[in-house]
C-alpha atoms as a PDB file:
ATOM      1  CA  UNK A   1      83.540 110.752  90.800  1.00  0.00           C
ATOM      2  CA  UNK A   2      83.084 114.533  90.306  1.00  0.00           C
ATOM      3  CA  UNK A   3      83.895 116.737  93.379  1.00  0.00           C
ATOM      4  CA  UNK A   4      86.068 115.172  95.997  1.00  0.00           C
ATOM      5  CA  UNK A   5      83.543 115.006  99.007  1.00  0.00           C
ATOM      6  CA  UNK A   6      86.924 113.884 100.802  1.00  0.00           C
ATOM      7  CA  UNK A   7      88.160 117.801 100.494  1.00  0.00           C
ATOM      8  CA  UNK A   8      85.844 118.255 103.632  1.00  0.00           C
ATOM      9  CA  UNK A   9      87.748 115.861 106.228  1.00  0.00           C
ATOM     10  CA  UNK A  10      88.634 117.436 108.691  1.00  0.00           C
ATOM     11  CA  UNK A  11      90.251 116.226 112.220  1.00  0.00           C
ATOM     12  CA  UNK A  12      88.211 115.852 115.317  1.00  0.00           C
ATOM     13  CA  UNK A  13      89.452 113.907 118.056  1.00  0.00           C
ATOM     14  CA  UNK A  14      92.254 111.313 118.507  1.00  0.00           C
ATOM     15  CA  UNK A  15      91.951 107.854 121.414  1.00  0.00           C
ATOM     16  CA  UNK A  16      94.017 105.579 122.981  1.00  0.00           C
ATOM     17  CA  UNK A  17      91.344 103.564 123.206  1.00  0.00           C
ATOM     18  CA  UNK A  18      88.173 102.300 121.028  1.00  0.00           C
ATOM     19  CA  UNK A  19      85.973 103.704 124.155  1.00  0.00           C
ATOM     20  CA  UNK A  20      87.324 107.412 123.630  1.00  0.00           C
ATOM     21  CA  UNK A  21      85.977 107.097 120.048  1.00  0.00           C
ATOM     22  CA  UNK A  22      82.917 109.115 118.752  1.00  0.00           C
ATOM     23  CA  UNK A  23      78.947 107.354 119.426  1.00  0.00           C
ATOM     24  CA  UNK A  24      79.322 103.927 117.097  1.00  0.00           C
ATOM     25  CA  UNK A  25      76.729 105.475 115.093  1.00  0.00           C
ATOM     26  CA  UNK A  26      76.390 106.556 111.431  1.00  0.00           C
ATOM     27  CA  UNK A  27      79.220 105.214 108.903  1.00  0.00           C
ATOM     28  CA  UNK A  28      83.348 104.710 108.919  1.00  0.00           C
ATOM     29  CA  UNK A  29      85.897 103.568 107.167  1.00  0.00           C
ATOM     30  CA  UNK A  30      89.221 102.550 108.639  1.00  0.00           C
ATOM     31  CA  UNK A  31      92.495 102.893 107.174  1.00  0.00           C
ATOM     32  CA  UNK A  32      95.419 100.412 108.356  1.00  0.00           C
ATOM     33  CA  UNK A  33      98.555  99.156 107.372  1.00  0.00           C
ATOM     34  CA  UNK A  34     102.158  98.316 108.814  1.00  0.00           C
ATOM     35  CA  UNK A  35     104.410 101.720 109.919  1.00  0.00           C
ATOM     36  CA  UNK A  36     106.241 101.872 107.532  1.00  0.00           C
ATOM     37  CA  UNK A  37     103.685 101.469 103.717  1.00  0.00           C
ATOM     38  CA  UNK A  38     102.516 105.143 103.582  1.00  0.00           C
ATOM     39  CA  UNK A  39      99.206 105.042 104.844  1.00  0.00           C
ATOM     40  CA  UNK A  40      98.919 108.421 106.128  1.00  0.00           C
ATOM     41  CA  UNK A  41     100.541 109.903 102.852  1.00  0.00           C
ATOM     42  CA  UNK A  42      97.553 107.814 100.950  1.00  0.00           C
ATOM     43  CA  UNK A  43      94.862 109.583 103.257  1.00  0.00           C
ATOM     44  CA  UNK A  44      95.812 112.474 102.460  1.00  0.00           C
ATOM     45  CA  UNK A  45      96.184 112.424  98.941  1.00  0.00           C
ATOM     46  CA  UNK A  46      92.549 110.461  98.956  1.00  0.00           C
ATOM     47  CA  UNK A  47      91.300 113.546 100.942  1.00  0.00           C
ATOM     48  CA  UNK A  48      93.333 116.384  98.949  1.00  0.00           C
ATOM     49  CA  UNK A  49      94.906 118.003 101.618  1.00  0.00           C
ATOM     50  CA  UNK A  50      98.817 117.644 102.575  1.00  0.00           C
ATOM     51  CA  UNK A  51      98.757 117.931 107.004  1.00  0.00           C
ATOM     52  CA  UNK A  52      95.198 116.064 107.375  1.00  0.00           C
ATOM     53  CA  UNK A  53      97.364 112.518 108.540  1.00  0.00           C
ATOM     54  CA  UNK A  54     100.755 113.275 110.151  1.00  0.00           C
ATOM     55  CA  UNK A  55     103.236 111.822 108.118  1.00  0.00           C
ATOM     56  CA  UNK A  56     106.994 111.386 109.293  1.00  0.00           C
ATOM     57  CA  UNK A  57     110.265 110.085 107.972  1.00  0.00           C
ATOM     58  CA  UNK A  58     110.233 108.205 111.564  1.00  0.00           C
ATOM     59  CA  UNK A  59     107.865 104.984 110.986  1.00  0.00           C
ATOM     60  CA  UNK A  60     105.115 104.753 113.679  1.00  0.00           C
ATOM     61  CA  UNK A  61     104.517 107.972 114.499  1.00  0.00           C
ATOM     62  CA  UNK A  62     100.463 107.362 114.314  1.00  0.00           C
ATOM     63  CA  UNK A  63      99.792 106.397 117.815  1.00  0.00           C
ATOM     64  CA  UNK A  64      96.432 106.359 118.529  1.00  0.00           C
ATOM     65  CA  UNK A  65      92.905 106.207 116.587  1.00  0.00           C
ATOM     66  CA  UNK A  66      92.614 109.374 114.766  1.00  0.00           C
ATOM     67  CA  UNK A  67      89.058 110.466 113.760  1.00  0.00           C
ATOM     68  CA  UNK A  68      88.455 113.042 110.659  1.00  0.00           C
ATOM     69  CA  UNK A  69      84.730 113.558 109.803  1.00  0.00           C
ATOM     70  CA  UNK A  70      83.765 113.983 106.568  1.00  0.00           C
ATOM     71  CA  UNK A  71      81.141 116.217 105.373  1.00  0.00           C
ATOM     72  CA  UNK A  72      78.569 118.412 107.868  1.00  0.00           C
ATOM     73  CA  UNK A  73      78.686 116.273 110.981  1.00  0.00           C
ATOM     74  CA  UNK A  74      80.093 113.340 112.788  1.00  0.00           C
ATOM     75  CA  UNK A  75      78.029 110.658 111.162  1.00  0.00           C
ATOM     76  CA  UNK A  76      80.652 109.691 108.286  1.00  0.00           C
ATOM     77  CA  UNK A  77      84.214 108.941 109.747  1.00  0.00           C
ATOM     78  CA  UNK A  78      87.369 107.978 108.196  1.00  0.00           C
ATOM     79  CA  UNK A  79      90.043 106.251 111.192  1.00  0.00           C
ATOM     80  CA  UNK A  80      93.482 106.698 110.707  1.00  0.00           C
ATOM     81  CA  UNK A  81      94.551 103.176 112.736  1.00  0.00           C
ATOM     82  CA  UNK A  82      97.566 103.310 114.362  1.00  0.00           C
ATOM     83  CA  UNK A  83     100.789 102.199 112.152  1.00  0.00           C
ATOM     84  CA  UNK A  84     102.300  99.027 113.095  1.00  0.00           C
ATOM     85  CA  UNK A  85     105.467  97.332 112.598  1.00  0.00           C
ATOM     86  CA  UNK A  86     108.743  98.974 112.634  1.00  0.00           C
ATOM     87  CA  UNK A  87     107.956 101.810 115.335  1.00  0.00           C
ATOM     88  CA  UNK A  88     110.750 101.663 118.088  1.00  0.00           C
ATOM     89  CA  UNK A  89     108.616 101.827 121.146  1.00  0.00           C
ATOM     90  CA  UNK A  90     108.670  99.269 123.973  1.00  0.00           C
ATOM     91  CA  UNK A  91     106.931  96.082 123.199  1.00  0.00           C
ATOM     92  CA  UNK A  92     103.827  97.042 126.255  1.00  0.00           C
ATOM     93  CA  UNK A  93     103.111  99.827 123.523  1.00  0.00           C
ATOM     94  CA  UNK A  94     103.201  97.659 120.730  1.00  0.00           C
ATOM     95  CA  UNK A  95     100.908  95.127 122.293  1.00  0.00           C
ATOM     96  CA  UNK A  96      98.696  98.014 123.438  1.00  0.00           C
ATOM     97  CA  UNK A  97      98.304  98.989 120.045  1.00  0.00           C
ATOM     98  CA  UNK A  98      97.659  95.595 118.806  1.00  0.00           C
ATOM     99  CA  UNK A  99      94.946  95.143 121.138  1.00  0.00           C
ATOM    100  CA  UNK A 100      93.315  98.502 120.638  1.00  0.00           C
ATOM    101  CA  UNK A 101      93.156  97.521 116.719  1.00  0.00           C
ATOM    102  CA  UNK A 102      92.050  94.146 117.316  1.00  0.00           C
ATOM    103  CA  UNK A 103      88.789  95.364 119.295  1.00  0.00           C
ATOM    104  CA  UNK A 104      88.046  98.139 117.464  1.00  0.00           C
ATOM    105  CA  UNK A 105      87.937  96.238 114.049  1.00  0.00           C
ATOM    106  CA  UNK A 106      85.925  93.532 116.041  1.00  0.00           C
ATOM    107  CA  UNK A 107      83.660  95.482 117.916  1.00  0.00           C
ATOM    108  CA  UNK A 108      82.720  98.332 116.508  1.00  0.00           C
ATOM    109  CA  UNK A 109      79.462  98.232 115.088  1.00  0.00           C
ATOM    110  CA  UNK A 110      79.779 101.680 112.509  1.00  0.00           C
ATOM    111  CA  UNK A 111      82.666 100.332 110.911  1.00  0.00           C
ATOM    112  CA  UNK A 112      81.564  99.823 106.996  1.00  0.00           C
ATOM    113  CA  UNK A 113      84.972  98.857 105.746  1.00  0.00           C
ATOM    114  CA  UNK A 114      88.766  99.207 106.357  1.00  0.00           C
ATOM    115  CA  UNK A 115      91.935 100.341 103.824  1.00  0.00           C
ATOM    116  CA  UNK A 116      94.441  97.432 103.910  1.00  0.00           C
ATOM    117  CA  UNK A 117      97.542  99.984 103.166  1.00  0.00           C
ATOM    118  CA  UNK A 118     100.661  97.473 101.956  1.00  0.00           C
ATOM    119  CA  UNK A 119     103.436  98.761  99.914  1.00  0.00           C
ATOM    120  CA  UNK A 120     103.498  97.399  96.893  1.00  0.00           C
ATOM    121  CA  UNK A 121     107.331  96.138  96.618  1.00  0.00           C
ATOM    122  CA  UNK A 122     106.967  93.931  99.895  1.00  0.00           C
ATOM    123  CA  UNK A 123     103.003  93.214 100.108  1.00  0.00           C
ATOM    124  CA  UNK A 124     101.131  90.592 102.352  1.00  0.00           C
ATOM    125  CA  UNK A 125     103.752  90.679 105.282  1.00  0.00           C
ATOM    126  CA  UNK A 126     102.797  88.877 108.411  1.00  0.00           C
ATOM    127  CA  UNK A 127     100.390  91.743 109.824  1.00  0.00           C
ATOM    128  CA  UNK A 128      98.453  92.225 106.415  1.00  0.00           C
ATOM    129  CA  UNK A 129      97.673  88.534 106.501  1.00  0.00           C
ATOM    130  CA  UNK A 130      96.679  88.993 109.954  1.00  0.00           C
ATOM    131  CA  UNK A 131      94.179  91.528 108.657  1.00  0.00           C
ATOM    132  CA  UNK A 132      92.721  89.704 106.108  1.00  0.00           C
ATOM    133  CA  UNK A 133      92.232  86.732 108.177  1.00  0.00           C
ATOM    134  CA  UNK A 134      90.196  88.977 110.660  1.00  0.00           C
ATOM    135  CA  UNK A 135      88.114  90.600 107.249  1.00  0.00           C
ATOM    136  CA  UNK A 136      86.939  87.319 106.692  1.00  0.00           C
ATOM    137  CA  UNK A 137      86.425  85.571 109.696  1.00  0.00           C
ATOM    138  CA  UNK A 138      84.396  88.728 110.466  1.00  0.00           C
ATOM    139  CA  UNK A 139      82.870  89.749 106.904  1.00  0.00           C
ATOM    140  CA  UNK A 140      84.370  93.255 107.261  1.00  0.00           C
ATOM    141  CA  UNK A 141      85.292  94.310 103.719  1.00  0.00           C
ATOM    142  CA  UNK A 142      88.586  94.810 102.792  1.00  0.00           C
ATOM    143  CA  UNK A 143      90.135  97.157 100.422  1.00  0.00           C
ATOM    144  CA  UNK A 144      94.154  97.197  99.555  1.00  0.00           C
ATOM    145  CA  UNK A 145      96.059  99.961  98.471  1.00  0.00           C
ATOM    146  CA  UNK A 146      99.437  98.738  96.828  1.00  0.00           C
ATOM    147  CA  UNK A 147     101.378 101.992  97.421  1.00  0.00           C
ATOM    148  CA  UNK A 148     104.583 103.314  96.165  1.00  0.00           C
ATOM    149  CA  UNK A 149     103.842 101.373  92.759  1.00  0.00           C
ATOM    150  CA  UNK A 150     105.579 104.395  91.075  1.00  0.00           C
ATOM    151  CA  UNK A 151     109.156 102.430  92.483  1.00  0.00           C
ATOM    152  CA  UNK A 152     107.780  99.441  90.232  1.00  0.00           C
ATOM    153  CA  UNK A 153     108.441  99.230  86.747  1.00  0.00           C
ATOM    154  CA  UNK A 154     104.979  98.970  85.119  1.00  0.00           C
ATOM    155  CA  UNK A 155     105.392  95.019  84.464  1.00  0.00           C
ATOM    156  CA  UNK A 156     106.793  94.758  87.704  1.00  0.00           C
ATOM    157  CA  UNK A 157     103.627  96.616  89.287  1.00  0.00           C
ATOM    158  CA  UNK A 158     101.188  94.537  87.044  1.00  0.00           C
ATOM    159  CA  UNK A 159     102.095  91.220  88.427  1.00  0.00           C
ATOM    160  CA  UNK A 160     102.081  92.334  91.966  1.00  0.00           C
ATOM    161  CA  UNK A 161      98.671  93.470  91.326  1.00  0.00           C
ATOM    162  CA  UNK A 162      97.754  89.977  90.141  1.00  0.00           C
ATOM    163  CA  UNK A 163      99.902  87.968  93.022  1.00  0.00           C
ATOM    164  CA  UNK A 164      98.191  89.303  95.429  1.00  0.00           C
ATOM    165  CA  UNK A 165      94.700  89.384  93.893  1.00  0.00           C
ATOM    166  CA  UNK A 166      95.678  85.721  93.494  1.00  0.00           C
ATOM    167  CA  UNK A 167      96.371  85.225  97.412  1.00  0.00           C
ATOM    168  CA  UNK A 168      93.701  87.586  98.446  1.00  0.00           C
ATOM    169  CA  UNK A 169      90.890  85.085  96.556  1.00  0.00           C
ATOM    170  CA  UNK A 170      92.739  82.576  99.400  1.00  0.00           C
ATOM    171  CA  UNK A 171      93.543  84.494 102.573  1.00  0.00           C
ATOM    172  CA  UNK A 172      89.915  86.064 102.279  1.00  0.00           C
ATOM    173  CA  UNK A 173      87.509  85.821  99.739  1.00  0.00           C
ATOM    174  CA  UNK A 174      85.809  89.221  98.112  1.00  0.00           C
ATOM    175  CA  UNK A 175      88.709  91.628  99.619  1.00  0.00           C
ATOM    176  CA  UNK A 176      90.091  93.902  96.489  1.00  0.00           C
ATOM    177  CA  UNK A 177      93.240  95.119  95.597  1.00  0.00           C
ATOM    178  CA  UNK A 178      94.423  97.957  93.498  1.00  0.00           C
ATOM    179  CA  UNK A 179      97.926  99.934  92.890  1.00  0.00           C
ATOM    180  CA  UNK A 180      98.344 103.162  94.304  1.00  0.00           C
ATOM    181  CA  UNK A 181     101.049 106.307  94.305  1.00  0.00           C
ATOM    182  CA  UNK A 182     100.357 109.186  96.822  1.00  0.00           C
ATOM    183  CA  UNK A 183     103.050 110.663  94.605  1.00  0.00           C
ATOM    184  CA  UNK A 184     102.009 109.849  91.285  1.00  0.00           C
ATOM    185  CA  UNK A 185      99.013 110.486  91.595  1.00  0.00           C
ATOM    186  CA  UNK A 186      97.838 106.634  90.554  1.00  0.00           C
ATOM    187  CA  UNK A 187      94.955 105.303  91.594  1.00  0.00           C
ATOM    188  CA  UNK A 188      93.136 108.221  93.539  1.00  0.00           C
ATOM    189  CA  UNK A 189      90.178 108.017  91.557  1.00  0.00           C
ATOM    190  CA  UNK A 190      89.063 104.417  92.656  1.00  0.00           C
ATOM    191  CA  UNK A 191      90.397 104.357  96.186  1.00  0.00           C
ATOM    192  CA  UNK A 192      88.416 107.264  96.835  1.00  0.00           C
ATOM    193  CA  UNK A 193      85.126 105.919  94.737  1.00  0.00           C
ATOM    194  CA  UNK A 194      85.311 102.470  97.160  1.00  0.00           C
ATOM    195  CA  UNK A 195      85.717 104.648 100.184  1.00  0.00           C
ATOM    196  CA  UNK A 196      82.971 107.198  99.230  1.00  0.00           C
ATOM    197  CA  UNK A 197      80.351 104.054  98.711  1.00  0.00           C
ATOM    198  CA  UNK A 198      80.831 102.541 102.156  1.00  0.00           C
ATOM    199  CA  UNK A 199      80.377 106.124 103.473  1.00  0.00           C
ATOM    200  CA  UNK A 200      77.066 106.270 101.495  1.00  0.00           C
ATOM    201  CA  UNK A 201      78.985 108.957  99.362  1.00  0.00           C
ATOM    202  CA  UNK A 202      78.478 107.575  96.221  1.00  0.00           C
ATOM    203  CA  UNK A 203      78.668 104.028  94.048  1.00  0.00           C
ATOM    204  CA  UNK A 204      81.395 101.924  94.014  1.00  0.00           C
END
């Protein structure tokens, strides 16, 4: 890709609930993945800029559905999901959370495709596979980041990448799977060319 059209995100609201969200018009993406496998640190280095998703040494501190427009208008989205897994809040929040991700991924009607964020030393834990059962029971593309790959040796990272290509063929047919490093800097390029298609940004 040539400019970053992801430079232009830019926050706009945040909901505790898939009503609060922006008219289920025009074009999103949503970005989700367990509390603790960097998925705001990989929106931001996808978008360029350092504060767009709050990150925090404390997992779980993305509690609701954040919205950041990209581009002049509302009509292209990107949906920071809420992080799930090792957040210590009581388990009434935890099942809020799970039910506020479960309807929004089923229900809402903009939604072009969703970021499966996993890191890569300890991929396909019980609430990715969740997630890629509900991609293809619902034909909702799927896209995986395999962050942190920089704390992989390169073999190491390699046949990661081609286990869980393997068990993604499986668990639900036509998701894809790449390495990624928010700190290395690996893997920007495609994550943000896949991202940028289901916006209508560009080609994937």
């Amino acid at each position: 890709m040539a400019a970053n059209p992801f430079r232009q995100a830019r926050f706009l609201t945040s909901a505790n609930r898939p009503d609060q969200l922006p008219a289920d018009d025009g074009a999103e993406v949503a970005f989700a993945g367990r509390s603790n496998a960097g998925k705001s640190s990989a929106l931001n280095a996808i978008c360029e800029q350092q504060g767009l998703a709050r990150t925090s040494k404390t997992p779980g501190r993305t509690q609701l559905l954040n919205v950041f427009p990209v581009g002049d208008g509302d009509a292209r989205r990107l949906v920071d999901l809420p992080g799930y897994g090792y957040a210590k809040v009581p388990e009434a929040m935890r099942a809020h959370w799970r039910g506020m991700i479960d309807r929004y991924l089923r229900e809402r009607a903009s939604l072009r495709g969703f970021v499966l964020v996993m890191d890569a030393r300890h991929p396909l834990k019980d609430f990715d596979r969740h997630m890629l059962e509900f991609a293809a029971a619902s034909g909702r593309e799927c896209h995986c980041l395999l962050t942190k790959s920089d704390k992989l040796s390169r073999g190491e990272a390699a046949r990661t990448l081609q286990a869980v290509r393997k068990e993604l063929a499986t668990l639900a047919p036509g998701a894809t799977a790449q390495l990624f490093s928010s700190l290395a800097k690996t893997g920007l390029d495609e994550a943000r060319t896949r991202v940028a298609h289901w916006l209508g940004l560009g080609s994937a």
